[in-house]
PDB file of N, CA and C in Angstrom:
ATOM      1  N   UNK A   1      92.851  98.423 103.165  1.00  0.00           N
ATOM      2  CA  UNK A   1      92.483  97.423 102.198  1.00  0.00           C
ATOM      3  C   UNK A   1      92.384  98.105 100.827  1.00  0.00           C
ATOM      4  N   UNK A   2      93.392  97.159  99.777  1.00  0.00           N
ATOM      5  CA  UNK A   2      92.824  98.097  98.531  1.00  0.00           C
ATOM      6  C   UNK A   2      91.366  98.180  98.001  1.00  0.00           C
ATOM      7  N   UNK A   3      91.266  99.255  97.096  1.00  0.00           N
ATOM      8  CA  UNK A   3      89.949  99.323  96.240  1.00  0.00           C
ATOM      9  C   UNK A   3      90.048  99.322  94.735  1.00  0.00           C
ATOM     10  N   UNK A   4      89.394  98.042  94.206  1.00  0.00           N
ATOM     11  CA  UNK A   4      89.711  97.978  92.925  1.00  0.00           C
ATOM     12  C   UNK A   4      88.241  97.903  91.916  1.00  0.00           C
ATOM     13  N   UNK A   5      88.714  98.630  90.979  1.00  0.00           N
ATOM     14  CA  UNK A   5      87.372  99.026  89.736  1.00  0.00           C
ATOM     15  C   UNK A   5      87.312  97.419  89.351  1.00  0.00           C
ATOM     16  N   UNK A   6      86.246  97.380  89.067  1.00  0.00           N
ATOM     17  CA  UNK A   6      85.264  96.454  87.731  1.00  0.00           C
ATOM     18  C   UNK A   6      84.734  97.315  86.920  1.00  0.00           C
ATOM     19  N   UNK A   7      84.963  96.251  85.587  1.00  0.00           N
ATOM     20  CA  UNK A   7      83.794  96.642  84.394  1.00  0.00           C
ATOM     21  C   UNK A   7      83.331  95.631  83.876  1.00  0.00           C
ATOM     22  N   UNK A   8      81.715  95.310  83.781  1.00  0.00           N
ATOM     23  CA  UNK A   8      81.314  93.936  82.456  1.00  0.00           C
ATOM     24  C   UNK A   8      81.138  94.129  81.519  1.00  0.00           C
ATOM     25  N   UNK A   9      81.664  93.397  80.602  1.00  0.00           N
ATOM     26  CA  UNK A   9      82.510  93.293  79.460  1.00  0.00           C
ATOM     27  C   UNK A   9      81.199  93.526  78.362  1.00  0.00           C
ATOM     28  N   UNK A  10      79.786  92.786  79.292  1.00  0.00           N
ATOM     29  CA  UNK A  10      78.915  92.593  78.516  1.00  0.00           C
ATOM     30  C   UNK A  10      77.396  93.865  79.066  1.00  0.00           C
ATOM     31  N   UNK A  11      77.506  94.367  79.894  1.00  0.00           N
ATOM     32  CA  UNK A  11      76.530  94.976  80.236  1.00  0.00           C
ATOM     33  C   UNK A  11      77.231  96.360  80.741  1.00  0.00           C
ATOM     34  N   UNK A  12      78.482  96.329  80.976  1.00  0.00           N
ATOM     35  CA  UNK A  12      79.294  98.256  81.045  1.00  0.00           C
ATOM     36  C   UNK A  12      79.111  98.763  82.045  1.00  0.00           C
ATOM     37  N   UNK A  13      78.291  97.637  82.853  1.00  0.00           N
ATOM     38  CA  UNK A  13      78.452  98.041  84.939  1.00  0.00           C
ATOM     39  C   UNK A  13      79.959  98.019  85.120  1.00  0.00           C
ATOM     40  N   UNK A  14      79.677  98.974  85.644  1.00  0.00           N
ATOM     41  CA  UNK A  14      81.064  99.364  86.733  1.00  0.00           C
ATOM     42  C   UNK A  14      81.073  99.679  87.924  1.00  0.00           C
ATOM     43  N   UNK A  15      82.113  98.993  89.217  1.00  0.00           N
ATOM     44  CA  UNK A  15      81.635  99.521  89.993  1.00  0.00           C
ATOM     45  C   UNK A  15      83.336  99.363  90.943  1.00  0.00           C
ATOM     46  N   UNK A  16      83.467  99.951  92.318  1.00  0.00           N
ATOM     47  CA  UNK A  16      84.483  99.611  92.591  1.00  0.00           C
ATOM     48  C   UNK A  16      84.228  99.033  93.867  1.00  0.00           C
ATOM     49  N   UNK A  17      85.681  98.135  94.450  1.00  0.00           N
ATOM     50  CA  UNK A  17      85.162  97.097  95.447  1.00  0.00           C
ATOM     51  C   UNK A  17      86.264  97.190  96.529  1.00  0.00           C
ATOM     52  N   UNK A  18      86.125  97.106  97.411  1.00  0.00           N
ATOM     53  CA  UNK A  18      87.169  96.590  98.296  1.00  0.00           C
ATOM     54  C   UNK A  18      87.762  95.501  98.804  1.00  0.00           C
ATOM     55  N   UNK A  19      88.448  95.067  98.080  1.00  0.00           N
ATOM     56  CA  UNK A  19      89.006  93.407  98.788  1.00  0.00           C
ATOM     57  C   UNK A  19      90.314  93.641  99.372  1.00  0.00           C
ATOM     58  N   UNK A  20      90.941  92.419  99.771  1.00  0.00           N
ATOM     59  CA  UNK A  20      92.293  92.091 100.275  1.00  0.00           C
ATOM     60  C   UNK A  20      92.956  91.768  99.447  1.00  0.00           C
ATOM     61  N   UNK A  21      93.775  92.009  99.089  1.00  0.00           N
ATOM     62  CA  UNK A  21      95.357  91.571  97.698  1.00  0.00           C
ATOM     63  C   UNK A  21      94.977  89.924  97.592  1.00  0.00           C
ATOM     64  N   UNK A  22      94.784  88.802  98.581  1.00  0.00           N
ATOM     65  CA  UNK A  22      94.997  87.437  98.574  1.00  0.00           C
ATOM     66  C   UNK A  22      92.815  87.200  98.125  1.00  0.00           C
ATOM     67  N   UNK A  23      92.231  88.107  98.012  1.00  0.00           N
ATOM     68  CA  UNK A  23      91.308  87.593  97.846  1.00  0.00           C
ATOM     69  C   UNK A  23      90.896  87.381  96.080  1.00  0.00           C
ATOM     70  N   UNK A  24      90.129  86.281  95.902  1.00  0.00           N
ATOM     71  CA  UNK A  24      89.988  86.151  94.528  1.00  0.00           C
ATOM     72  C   UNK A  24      89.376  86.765  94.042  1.00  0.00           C
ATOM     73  N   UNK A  25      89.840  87.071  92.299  1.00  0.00           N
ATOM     74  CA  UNK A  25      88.962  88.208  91.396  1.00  0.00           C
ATOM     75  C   UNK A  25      87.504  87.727  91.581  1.00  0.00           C
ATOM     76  N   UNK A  26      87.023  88.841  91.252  1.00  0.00           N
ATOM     77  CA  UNK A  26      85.468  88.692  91.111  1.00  0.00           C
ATOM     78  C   UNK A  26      85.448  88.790  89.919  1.00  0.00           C
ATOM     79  N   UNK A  27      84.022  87.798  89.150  1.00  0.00           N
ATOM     80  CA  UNK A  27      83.798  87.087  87.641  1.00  0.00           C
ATOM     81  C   UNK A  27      82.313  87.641  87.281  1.00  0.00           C
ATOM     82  N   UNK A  28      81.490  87.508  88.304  1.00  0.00           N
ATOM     83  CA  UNK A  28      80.104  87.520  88.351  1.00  0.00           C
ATOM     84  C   UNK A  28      79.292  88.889  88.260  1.00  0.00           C
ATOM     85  N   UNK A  29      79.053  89.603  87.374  1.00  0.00           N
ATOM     86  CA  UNK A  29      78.670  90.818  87.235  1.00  0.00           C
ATOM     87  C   UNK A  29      77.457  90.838  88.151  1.00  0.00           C
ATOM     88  N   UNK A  30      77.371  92.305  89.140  1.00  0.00           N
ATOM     89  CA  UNK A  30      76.356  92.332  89.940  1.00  0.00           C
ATOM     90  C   UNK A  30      74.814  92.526  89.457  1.00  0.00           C
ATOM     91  N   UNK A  31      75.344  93.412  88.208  1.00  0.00           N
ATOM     92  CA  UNK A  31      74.141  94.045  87.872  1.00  0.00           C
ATOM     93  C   UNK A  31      73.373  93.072  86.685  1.00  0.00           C
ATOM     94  N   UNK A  32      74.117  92.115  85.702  1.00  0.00           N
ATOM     95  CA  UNK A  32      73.554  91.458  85.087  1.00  0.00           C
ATOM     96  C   UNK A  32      73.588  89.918  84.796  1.00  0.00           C
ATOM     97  N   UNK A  33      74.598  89.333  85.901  1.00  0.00           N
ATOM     98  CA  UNK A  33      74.877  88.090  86.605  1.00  0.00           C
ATOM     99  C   UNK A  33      75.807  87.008  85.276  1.00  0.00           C
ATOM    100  N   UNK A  34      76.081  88.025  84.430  1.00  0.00           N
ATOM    101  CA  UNK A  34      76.882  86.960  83.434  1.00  0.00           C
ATOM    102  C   UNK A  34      78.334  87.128  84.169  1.00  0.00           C
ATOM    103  N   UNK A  35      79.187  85.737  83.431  1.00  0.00           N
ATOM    104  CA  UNK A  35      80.704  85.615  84.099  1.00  0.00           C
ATOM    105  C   UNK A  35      81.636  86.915  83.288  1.00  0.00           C
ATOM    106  N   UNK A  36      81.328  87.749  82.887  1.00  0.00           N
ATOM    107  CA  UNK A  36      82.361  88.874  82.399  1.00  0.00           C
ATOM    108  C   UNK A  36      82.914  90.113  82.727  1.00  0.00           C
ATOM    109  N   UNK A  37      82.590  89.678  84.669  1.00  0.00           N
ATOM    110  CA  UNK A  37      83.160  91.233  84.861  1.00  0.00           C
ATOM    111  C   UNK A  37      84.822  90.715  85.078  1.00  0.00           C
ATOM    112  N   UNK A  38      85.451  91.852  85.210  1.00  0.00           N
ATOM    113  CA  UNK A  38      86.719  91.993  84.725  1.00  0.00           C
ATOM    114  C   UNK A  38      87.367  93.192  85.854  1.00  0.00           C
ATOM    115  N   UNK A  39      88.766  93.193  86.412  1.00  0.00           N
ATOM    116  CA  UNK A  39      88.990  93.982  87.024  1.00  0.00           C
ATOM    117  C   UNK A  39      90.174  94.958  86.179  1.00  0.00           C
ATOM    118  N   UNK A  40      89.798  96.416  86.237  1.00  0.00           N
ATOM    119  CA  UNK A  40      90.358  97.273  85.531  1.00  0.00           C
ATOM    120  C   UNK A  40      91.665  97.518  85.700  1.00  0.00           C
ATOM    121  N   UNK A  41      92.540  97.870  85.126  1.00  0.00           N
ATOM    122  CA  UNK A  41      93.969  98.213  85.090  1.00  0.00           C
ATOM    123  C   UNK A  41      93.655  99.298  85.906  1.00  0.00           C
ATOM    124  N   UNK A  42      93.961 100.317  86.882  1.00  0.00           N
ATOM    125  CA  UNK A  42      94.264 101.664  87.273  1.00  0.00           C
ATOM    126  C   UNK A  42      94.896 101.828  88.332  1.00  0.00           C
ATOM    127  N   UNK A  43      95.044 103.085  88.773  1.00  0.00           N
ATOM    128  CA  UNK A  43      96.158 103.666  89.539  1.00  0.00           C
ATOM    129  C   UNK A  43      95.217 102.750  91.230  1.00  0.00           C
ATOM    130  N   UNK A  44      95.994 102.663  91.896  1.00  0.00           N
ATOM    131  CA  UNK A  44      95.207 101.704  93.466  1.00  0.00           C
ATOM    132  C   UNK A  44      95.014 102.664  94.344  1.00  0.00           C
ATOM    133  N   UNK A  45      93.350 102.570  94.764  1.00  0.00           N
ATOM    134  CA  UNK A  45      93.353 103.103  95.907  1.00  0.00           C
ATOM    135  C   UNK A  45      93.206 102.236  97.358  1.00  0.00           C
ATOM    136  N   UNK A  46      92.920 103.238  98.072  1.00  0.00           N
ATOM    137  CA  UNK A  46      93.215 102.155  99.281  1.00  0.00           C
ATOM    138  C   UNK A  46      92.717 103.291 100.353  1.00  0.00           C
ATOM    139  N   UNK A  47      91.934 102.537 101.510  1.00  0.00           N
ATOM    140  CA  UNK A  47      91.077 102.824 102.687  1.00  0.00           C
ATOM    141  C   UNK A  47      91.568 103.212 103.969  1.00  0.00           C
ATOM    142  N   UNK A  48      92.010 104.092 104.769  1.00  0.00           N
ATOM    143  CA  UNK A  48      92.798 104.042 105.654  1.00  0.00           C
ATOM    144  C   UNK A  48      92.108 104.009 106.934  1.00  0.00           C
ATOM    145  N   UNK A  49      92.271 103.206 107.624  1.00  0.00           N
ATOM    146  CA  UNK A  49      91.148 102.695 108.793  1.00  0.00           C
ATOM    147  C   UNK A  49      92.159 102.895 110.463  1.00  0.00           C
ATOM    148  N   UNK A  50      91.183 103.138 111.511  1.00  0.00           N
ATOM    149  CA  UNK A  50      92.073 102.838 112.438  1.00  0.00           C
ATOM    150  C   UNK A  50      93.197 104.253 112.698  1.00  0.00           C
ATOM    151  N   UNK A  51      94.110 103.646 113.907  1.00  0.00           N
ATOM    152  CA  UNK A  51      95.003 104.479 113.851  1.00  0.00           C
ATOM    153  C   UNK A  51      96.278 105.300 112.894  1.00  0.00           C
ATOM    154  N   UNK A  52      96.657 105.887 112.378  1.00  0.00           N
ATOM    155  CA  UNK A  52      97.753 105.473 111.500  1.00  0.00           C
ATOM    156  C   UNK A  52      98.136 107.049 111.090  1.00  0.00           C
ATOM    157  N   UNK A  53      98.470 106.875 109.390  1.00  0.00           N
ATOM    158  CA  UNK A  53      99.074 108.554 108.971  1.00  0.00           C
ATOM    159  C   UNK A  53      97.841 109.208 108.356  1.00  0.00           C
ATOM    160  N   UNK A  54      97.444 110.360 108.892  1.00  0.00           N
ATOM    161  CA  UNK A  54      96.603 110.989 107.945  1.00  0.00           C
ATOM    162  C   UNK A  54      97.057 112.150 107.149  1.00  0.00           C
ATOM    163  N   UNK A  55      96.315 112.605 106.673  1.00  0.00           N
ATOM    164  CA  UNK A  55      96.664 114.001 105.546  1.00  0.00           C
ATOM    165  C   UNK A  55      97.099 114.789 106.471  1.00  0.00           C
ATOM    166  N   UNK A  56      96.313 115.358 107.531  1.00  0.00           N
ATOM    167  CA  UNK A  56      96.727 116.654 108.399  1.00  0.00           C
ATOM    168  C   UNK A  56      98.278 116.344 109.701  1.00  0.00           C
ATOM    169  N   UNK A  57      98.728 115.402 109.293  1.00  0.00           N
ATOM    170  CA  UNK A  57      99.811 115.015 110.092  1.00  0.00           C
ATOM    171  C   UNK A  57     100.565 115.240 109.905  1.00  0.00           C
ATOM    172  N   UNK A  58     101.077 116.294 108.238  1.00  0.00           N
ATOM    173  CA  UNK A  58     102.246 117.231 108.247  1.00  0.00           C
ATOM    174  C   UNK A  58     102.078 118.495 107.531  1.00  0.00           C
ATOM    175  N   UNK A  59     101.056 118.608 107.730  1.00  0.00           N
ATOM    176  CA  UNK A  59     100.584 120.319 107.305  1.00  0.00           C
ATOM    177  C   UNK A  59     100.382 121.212 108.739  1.00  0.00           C
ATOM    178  N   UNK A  60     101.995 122.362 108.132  1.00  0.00           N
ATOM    179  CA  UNK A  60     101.982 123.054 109.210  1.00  0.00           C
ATOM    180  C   UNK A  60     102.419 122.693 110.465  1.00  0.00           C
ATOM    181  N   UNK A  61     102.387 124.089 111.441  1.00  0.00           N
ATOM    182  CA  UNK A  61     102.912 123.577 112.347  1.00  0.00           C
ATOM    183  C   UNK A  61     103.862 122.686 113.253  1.00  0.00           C
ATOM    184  N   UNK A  62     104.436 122.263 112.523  1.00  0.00           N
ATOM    185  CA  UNK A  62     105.509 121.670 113.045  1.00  0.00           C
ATOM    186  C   UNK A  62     106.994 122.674 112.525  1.00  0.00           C
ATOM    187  N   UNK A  63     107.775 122.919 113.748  1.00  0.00           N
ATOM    188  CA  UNK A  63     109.028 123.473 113.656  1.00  0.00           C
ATOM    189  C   UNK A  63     110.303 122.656 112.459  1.00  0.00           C
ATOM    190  N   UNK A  64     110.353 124.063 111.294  1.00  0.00           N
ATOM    191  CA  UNK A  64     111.118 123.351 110.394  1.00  0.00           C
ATOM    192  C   UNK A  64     112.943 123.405 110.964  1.00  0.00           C
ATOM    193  N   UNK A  65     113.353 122.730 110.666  1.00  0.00           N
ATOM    194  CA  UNK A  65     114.747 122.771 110.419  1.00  0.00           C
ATOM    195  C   UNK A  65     115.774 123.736 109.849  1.00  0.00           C
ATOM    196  N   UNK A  66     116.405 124.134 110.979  1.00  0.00           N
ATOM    197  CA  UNK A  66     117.438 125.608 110.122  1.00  0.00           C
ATOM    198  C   UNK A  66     118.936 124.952 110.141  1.00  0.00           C
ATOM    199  N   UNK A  67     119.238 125.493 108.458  1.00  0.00           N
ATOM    200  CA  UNK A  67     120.491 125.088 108.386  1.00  0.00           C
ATOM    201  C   UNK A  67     121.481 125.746 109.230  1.00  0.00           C
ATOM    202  N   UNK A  68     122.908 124.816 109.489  1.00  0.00           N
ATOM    203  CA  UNK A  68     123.855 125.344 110.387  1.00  0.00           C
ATOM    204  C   UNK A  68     124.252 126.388 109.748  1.00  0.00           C
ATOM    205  N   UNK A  69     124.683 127.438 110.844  1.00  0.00           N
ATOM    206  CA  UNK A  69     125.782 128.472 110.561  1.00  0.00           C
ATOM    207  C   UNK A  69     126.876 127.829 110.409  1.00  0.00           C
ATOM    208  N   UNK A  70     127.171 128.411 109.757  1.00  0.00           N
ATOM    209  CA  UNK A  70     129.500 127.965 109.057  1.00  0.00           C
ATOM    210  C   UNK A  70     129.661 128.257 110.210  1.00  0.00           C
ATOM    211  N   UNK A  71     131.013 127.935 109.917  1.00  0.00           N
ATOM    212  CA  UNK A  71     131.497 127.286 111.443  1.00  0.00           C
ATOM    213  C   UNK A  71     132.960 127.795 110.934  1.00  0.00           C
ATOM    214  N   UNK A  72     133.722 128.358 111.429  1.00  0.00           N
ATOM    215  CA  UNK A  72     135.376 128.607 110.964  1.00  0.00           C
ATOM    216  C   UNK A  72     135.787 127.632 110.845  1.00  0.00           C
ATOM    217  N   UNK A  73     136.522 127.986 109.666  1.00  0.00           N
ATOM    218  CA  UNK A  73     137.017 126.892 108.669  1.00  0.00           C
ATOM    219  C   UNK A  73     136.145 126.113 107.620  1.00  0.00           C
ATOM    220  N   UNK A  74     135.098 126.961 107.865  1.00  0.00           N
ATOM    221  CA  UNK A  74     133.599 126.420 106.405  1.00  0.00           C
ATOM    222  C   UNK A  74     133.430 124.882 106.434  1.00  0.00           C
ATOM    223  N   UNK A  75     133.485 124.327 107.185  1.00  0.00           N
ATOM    224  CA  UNK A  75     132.718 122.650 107.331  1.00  0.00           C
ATOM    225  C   UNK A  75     131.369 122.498 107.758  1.00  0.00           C
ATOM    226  N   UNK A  76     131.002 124.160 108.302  1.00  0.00           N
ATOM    227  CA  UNK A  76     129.540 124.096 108.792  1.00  0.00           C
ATOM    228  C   UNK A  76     128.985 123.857 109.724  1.00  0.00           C
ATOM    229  N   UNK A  77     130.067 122.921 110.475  1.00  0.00           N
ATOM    230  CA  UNK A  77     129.590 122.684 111.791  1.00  0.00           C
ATOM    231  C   UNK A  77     128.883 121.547 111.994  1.00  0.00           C
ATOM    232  N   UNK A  78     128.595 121.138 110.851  1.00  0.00           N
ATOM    233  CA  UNK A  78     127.967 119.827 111.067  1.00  0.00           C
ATOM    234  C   UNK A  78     129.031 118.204 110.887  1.00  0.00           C
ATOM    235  N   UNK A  79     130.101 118.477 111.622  1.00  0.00           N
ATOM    236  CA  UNK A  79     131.085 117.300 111.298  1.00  0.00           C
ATOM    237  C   UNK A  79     131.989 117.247 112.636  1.00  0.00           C
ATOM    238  N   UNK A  80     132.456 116.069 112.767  1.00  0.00           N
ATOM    239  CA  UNK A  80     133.208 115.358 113.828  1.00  0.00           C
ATOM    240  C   UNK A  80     134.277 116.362 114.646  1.00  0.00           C
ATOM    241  N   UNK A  81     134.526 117.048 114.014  1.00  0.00           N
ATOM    242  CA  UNK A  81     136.048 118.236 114.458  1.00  0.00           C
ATOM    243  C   UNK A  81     134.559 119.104 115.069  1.00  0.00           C
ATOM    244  N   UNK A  82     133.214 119.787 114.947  1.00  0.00           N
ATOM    245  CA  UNK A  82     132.934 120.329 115.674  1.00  0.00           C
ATOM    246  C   UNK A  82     131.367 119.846 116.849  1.00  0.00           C
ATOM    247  N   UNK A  83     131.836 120.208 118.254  1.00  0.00           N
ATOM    248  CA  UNK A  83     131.105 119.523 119.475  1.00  0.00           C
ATOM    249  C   UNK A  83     129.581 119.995 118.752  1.00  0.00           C
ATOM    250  N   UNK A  84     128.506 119.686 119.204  1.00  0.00           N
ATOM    251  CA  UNK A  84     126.741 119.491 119.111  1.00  0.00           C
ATOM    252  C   UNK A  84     126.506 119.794 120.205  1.00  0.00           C
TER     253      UNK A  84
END
């Protein structure tokens, strides 16, 4: 779910929130209940819950990829004229 900043326009609370993309802006400043909070322009963050990709899921350890040896006739070996 993203997380998006507020600021009121009139009292300079800020705070950040988590909603759903389809849910409506919030107006109502928490901290001083006038209609001027406002949601900030910035870069989006977002919550990662559950199963899914984390940070440590490609650091390390995993076997990298070695390029082919040439192959006679310099195509490399990686093409149709030679068997895999």
């Amino acid at each position: 779910m993203p997380i998006y900043e507020y600021r009121c326009e009139s009292c300079g609370f800020q705070k950040e929130h988590m909603q759903k993309m389809s849910d409506a802006l919030l107006t109502t400043c928490p901290s001083c209940g006038k209609e001027t909070y406002v949601k900030l322009l910035s870069a989006a963050g977002f919550q990662l819950k559950g199963k899914g990709w984390y940070a440590t899921d490609f650091k390390g350890g995993g076997a990298a990829a070695k390029p082919a040896e040439a192959a006679p006739g310099g195509c490399g070996g990686n093409c149709a004229c030679h068997p895999h």
